[in-house]
PDB file of N, CA and C in Angstrom:
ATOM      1  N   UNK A   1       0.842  -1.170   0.000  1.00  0.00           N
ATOM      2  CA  UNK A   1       0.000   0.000   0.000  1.00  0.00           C
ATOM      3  C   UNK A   1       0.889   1.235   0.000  1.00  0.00           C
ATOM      4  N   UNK A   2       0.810   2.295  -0.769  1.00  0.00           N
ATOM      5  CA  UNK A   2       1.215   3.458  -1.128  1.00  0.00           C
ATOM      6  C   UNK A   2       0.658   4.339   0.037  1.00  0.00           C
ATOM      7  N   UNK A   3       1.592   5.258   0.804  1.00  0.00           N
ATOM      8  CA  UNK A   3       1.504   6.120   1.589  1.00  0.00           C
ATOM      9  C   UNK A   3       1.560   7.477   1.118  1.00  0.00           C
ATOM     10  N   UNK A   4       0.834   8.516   1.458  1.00  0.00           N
ATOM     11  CA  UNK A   4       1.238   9.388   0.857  1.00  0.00           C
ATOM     12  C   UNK A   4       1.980  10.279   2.290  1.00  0.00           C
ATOM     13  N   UNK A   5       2.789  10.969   2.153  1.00  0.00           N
ATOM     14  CA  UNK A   5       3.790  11.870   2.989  1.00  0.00           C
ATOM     15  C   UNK A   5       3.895  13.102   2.957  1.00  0.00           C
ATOM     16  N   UNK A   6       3.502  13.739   1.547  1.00  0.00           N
ATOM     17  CA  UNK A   6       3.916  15.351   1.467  1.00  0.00           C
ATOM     18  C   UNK A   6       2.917  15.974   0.774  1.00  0.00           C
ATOM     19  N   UNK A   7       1.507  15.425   1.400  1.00  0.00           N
ATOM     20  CA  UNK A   7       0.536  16.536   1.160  1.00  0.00           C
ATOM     21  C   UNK A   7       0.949  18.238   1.943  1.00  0.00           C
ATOM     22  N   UNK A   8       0.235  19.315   1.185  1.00  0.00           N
ATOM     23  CA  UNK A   8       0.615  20.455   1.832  1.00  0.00           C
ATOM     24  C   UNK A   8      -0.191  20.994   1.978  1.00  0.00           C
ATOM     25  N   UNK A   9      -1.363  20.804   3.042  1.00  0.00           N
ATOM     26  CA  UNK A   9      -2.545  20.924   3.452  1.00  0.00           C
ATOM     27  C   UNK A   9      -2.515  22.712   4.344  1.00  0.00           C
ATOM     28  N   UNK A  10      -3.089  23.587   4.603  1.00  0.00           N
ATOM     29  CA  UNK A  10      -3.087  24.517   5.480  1.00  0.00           C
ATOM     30  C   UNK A  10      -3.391  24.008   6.733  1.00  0.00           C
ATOM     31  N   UNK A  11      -2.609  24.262   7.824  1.00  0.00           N
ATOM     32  CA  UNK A  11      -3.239  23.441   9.064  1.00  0.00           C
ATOM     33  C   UNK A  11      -2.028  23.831   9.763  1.00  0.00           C
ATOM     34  N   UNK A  12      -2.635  23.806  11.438  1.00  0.00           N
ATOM     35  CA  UNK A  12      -1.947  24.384  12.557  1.00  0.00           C
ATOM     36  C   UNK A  12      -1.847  23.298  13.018  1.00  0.00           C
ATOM     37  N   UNK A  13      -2.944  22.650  12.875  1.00  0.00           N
ATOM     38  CA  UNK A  13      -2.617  21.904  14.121  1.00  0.00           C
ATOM     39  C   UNK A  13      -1.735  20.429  14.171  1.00  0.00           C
ATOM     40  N   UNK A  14      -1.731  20.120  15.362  1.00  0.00           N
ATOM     41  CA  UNK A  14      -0.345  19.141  15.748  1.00  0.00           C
ATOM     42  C   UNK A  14      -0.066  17.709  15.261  1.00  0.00           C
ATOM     43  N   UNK A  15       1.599  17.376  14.556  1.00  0.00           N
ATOM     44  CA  UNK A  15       1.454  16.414  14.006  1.00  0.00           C
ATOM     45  C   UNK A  15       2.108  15.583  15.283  1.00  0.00           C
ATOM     46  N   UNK A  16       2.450  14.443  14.786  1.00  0.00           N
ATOM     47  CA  UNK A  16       3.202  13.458  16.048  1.00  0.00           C
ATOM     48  C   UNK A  16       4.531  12.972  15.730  1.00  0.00           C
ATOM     49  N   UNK A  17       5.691  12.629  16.131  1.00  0.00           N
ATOM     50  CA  UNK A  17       6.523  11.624  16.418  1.00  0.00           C
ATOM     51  C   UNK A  17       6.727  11.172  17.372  1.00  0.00           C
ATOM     52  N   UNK A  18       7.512   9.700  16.795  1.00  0.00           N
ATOM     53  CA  UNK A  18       8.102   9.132  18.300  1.00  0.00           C
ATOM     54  C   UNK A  18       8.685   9.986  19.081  1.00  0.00           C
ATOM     55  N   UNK A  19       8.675   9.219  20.551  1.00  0.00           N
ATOM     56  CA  UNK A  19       9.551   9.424  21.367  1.00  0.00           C
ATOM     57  C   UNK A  19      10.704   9.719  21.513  1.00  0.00           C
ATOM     58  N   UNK A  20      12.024   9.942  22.287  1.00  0.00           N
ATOM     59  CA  UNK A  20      13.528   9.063  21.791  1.00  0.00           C
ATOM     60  C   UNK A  20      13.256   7.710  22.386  1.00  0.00           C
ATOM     61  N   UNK A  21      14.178   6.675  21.515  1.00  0.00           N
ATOM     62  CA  UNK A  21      14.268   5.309  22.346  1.00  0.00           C
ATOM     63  C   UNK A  21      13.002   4.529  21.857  1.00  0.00           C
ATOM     64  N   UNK A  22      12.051   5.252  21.708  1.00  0.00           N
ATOM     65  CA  UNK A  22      10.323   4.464  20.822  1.00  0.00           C
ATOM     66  C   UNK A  22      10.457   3.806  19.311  1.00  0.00           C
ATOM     67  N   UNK A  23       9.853   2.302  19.500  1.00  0.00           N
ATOM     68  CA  UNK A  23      10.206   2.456  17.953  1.00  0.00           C
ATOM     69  C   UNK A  23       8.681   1.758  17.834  1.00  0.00           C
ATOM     70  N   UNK A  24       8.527   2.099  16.878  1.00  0.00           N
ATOM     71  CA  UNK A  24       6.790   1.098  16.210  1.00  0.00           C
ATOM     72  C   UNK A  24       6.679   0.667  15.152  1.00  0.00           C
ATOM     73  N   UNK A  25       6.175  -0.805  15.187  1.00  0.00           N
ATOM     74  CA  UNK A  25       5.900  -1.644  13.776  1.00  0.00           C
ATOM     75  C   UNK A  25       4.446  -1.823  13.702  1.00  0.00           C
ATOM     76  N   UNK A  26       4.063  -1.992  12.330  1.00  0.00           N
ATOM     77  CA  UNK A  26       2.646  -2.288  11.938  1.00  0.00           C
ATOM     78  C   UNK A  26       1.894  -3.710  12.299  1.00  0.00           C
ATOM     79  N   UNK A  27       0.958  -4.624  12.423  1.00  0.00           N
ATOM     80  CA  UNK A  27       0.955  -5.348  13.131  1.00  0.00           C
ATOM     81  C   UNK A  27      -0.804  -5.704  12.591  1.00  0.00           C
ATOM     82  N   UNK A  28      -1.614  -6.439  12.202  1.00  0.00           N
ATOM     83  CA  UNK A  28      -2.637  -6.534  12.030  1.00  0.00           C
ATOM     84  C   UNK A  28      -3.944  -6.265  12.539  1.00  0.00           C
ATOM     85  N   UNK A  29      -3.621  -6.312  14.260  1.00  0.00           N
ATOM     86  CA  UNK A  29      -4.482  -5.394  14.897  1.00  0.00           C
ATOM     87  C   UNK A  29      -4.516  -3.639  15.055  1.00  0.00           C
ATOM     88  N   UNK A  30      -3.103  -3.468  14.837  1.00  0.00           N
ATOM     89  CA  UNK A  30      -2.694  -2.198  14.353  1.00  0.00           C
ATOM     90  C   UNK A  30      -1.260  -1.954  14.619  1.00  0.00           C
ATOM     91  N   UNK A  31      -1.156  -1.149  15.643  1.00  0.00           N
ATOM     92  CA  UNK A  31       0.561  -0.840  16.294  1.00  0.00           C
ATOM     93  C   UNK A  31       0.999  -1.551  17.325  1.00  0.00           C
ATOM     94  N   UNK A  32       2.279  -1.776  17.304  1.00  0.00           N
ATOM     95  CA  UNK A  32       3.196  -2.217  18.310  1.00  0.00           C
ATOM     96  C   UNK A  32       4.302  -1.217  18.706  1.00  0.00           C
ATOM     97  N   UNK A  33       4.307  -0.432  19.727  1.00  0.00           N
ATOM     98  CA  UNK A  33       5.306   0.279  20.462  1.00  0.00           C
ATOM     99  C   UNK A  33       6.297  -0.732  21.377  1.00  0.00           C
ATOM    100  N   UNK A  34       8.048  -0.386  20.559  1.00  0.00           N
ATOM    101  CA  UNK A  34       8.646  -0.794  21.930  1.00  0.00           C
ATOM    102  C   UNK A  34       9.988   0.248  22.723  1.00  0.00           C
ATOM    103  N   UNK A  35       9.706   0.443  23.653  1.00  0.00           N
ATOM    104  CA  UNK A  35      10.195   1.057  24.964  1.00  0.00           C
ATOM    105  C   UNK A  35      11.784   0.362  25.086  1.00  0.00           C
ATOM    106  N   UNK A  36      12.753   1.010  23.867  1.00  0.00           N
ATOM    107  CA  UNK A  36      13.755   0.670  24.242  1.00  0.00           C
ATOM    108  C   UNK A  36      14.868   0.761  25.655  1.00  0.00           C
ATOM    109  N   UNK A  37      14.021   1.692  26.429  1.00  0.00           N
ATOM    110  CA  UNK A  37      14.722   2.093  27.724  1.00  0.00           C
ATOM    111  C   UNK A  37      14.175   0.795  28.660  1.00  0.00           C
ATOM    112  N   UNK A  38      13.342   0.158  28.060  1.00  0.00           N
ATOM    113  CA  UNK A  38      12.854  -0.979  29.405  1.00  0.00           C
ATOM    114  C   UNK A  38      12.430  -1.804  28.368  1.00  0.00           C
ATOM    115  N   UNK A  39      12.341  -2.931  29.239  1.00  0.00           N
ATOM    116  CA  UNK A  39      11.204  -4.310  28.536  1.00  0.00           C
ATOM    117  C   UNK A  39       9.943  -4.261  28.168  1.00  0.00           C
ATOM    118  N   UNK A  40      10.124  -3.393  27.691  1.00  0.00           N
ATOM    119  CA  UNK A  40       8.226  -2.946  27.718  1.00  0.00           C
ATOM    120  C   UNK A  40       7.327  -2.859  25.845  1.00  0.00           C
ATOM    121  N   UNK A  41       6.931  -3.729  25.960  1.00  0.00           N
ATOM    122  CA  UNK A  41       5.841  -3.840  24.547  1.00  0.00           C
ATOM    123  C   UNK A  41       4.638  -3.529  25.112  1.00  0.00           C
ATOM    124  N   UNK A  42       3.714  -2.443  24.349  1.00  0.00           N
ATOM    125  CA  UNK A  42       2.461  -1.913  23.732  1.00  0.00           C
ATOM    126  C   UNK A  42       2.219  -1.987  22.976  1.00  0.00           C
ATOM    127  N   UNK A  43       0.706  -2.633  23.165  1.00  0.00           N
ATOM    128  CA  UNK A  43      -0.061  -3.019  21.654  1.00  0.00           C
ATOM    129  C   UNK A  43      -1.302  -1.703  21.988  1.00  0.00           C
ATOM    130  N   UNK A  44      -1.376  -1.278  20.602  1.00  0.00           N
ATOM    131  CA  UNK A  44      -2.346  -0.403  20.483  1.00  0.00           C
ATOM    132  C   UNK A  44      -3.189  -0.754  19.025  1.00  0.00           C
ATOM    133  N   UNK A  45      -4.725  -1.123  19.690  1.00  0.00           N
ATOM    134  CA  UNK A  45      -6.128  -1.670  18.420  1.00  0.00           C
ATOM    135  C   UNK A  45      -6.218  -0.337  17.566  1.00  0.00           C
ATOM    136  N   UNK A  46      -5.540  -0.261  16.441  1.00  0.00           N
ATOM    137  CA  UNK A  46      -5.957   0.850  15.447  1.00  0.00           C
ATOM    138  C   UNK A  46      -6.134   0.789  14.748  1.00  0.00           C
ATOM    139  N   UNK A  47      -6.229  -0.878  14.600  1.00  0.00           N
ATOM    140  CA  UNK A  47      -6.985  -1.335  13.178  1.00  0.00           C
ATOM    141  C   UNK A  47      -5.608  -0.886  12.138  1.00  0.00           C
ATOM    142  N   UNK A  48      -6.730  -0.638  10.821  1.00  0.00           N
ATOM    143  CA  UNK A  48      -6.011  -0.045   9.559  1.00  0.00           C
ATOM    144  C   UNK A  48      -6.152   1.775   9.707  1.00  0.00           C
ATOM    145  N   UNK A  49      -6.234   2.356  11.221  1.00  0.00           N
ATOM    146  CA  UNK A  49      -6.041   3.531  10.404  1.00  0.00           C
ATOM    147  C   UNK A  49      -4.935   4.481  10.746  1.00  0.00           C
ATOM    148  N   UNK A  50      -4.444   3.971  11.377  1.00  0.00           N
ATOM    149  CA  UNK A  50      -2.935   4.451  11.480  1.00  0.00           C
ATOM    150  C   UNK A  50      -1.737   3.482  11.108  1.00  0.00           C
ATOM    151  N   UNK A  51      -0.901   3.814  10.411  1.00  0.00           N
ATOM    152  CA  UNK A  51       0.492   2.942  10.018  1.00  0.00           C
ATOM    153  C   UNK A  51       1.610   3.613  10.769  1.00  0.00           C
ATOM    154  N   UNK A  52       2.692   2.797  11.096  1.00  0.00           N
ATOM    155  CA  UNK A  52       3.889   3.395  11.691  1.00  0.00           C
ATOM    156  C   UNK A  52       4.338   4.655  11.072  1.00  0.00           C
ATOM    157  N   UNK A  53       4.177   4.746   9.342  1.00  0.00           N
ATOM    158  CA  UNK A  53       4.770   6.137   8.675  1.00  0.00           C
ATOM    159  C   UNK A  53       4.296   7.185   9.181  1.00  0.00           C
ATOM    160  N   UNK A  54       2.865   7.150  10.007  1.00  0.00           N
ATOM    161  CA  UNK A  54       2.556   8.722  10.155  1.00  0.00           C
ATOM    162  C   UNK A  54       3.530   9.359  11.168  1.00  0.00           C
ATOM    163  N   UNK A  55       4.240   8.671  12.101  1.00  0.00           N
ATOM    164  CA  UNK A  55       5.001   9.309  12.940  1.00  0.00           C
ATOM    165  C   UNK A  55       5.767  10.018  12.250  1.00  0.00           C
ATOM    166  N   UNK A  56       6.383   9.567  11.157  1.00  0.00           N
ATOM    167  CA  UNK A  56       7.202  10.401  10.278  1.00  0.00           C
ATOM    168  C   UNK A  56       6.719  11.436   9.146  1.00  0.00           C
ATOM    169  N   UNK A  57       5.722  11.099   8.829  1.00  0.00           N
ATOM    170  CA  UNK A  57       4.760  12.122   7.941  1.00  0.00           C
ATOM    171  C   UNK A  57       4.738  13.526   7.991  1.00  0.00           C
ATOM    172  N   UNK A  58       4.836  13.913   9.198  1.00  0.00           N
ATOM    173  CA  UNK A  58       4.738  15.492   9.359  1.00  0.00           C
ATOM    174  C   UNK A  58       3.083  15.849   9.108  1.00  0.00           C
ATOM    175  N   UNK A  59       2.182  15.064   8.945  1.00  0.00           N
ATOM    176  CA  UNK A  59       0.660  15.263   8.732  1.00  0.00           C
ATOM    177  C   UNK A  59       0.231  15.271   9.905  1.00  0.00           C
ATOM    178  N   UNK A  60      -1.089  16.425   9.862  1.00  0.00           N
ATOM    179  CA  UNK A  60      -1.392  16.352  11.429  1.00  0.00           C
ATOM    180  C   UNK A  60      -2.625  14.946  11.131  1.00  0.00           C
ATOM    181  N   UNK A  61      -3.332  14.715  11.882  1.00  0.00           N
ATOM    182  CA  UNK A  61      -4.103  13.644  11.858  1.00  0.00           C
ATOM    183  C   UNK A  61      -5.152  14.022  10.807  1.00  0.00           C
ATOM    184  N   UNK A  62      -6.142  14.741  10.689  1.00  0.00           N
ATOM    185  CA  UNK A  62      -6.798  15.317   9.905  1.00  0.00           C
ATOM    186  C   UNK A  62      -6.627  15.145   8.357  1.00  0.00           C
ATOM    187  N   UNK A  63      -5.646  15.599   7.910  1.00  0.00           N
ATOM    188  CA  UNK A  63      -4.661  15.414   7.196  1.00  0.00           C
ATOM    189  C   UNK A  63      -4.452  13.740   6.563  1.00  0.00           C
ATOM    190  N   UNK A  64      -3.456  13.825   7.743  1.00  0.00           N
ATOM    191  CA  UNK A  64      -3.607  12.018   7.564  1.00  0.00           C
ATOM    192  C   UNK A  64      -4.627  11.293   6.910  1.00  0.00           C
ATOM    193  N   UNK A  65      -5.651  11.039   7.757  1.00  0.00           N
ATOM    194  CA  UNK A  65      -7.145  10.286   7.255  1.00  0.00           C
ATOM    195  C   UNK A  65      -7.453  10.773   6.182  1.00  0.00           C
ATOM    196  N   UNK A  66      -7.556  12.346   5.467  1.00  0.00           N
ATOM    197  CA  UNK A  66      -7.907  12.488   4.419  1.00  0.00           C
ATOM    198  C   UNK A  66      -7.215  11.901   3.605  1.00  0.00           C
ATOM    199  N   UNK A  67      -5.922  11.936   3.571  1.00  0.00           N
ATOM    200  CA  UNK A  67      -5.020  11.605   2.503  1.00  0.00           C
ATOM    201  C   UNK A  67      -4.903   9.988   2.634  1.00  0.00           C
ATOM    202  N   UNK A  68      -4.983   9.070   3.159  1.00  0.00           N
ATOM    203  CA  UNK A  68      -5.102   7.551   3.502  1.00  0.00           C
ATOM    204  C   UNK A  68      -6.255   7.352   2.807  1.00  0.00           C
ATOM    205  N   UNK A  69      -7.646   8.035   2.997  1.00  0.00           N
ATOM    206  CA  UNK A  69      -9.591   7.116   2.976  1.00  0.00           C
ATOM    207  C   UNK A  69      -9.612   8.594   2.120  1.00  0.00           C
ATOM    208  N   UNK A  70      -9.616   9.150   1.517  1.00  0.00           N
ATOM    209  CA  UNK A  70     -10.121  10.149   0.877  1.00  0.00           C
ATOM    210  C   UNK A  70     -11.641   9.842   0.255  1.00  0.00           C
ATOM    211  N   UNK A  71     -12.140   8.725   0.165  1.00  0.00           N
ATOM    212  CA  UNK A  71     -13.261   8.282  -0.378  1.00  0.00           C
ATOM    213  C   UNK A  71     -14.701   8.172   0.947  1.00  0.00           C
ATOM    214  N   UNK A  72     -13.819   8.234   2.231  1.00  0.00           N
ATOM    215  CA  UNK A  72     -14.454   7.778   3.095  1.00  0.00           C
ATOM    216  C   UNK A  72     -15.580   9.593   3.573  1.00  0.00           C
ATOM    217  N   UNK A  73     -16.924   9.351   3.945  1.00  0.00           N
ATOM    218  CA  UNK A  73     -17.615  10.538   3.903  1.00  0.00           C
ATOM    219  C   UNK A  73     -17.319  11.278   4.842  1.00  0.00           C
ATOM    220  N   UNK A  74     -17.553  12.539   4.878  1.00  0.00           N
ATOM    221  CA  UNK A  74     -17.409  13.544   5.992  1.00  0.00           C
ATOM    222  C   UNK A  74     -17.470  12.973   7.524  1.00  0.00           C
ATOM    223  N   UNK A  75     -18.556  12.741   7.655  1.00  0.00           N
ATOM    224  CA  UNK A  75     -19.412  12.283   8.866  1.00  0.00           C
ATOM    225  C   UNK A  75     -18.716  11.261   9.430  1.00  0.00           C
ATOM    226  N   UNK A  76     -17.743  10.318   8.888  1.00  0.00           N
ATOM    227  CA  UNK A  76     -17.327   9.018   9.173  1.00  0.00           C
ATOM    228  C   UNK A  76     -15.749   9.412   9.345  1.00  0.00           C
ATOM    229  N   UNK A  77     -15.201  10.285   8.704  1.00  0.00           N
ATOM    230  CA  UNK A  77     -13.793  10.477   8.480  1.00  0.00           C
ATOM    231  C   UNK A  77     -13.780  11.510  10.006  1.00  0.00           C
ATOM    232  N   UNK A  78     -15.010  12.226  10.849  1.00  0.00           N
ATOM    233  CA  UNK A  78     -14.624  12.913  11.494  1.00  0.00           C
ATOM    234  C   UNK A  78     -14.504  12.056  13.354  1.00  0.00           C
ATOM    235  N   UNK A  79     -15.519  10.905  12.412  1.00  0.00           N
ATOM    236  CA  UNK A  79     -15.740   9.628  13.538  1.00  0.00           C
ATOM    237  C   UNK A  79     -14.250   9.384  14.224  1.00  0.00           C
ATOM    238  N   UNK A  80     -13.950   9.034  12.559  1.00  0.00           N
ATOM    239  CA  UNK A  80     -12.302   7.889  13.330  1.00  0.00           C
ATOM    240  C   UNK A  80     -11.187   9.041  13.591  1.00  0.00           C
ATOM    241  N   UNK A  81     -11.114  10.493  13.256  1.00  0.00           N
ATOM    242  CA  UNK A  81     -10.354  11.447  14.010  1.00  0.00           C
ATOM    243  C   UNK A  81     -10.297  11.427  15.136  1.00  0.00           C
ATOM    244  N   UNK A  82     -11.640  11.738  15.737  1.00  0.00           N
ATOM    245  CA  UNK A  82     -11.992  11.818  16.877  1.00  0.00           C
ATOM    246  C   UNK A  82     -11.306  10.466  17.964  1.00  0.00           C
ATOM    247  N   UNK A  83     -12.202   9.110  17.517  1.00  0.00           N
ATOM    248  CA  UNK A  83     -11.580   7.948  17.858  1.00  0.00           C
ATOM    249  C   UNK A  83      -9.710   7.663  18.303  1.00  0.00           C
ATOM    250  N   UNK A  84      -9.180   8.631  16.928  1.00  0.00           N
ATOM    251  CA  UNK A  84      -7.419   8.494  16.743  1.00  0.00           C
ATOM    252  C   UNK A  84      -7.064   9.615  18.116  1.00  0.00           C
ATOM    253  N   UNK A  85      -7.622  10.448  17.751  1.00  0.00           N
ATOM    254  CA  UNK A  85      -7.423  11.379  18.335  1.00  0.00           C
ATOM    255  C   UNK A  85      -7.146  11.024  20.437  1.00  0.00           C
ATOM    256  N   UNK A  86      -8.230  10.245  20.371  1.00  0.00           N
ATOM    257  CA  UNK A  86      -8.046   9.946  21.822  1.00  0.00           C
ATOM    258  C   UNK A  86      -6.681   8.870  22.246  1.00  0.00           C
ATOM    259  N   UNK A  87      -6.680   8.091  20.987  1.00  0.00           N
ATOM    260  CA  UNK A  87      -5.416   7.084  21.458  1.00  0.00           C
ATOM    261  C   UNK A  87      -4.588   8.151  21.217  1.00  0.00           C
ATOM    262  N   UNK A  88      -3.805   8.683  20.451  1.00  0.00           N
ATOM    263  CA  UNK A  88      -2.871   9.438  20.256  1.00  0.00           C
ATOM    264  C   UNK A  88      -2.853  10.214  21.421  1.00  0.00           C
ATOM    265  N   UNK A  89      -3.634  10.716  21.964  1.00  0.00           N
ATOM    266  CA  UNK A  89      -3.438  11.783  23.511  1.00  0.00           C
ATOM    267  C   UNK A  89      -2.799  10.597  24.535  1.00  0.00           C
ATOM    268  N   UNK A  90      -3.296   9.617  24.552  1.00  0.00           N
ATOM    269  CA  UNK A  90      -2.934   8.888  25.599  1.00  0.00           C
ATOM    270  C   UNK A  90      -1.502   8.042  25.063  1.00  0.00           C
ATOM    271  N   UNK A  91      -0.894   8.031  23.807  1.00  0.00           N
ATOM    272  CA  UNK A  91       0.107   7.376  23.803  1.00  0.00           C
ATOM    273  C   UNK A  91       1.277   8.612  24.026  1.00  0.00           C
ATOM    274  N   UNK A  92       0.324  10.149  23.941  1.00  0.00           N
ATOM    275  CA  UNK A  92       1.281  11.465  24.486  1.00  0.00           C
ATOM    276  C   UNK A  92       1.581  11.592  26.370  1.00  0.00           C
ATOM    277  N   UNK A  93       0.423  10.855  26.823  1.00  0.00           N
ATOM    278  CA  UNK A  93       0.284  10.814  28.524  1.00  0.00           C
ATOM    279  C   UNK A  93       1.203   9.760  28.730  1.00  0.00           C
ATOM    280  N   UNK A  94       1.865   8.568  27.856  1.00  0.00           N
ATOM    281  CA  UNK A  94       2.612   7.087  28.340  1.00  0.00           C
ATOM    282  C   UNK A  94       4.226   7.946  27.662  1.00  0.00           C
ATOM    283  N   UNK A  95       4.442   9.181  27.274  1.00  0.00           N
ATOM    284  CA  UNK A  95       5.852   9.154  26.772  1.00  0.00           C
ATOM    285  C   UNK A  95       6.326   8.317  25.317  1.00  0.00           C
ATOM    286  N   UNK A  96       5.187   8.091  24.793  1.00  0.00           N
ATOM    287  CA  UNK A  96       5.675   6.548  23.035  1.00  0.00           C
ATOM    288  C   UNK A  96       5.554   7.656  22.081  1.00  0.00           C
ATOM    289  N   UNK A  97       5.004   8.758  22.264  1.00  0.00           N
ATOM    290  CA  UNK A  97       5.228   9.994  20.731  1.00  0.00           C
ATOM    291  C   UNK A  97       4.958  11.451  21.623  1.00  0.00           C
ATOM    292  N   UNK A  98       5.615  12.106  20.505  1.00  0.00           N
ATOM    293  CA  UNK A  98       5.438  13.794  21.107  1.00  0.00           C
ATOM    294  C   UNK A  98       4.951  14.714  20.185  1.00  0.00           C
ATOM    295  N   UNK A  99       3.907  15.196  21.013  1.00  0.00           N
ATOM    296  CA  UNK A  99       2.801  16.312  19.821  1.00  0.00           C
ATOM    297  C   UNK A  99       3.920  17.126  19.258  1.00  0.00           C
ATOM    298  N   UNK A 100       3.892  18.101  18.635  1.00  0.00           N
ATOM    299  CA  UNK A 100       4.495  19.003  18.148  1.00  0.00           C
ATOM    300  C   UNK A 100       3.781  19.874  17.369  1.00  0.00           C
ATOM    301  N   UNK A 101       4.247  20.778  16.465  1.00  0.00           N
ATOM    302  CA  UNK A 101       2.888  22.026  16.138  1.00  0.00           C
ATOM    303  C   UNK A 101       4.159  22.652  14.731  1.00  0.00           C
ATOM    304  N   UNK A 102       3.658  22.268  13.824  1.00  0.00           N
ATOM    305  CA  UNK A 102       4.503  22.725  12.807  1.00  0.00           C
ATOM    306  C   UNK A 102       3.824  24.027  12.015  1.00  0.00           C
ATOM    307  N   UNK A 103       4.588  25.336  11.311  1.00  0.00           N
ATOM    308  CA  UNK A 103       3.648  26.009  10.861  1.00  0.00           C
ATOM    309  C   UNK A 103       3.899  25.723   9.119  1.00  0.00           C
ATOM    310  N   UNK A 104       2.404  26.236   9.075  1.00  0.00           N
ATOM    311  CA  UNK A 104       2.772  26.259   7.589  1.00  0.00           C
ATOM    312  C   UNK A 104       3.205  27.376   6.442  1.00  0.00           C
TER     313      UNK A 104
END
């Protein structure tokens, strides 16, 4: 599957990377975080809508989903934001990625 990386969307708001020391692979239920400072594996259920590349993407989430499901409707694309949106806060509360705020 083809990723796209360098859409140039107008947008403030915040994209993600890893941690230091975090690394994540793709995984069929979704992500696997591992905690190179300790023994520590996290599995996170995200399905198909996040892939390890977005950490590197520079896309804020918004972004993201459009450019991944572009076919998928308003109403539904704002569903699984929302949905991402909450794991992503909480993998920002465990230290596995760091918001950041790029301008355009």
């Amino acid at each position: 599957m083809e990723f796209v990386e360098s859409i140039n969307y107008q947008s403030h708001s915040p994209t993600y990377r890893l941690a230091h020391g975090i690394s994540v692979r793709g995984e069929k239920f979704g992500l696997l975080f591992y905690n190179s400072k300790g023994p520590k594996l996290i599995f996170v259920r995200s399905g198909p809508w996040i892939h390890p590349i977005f950490f590197s993407s520079q896309l804020d989430l918004k972004n993201w989903v459009q450019s991944r499901f572009p076919a998928l409707a308003e109403k539904e694309r704002l569903r699984i934001e929302e949905k991402l949106l909450q794991v992503l806060s909480k993998l920002v509360e465990k230290g596995l990625i760091v918001e950041t705020t790029v301008d355009s």
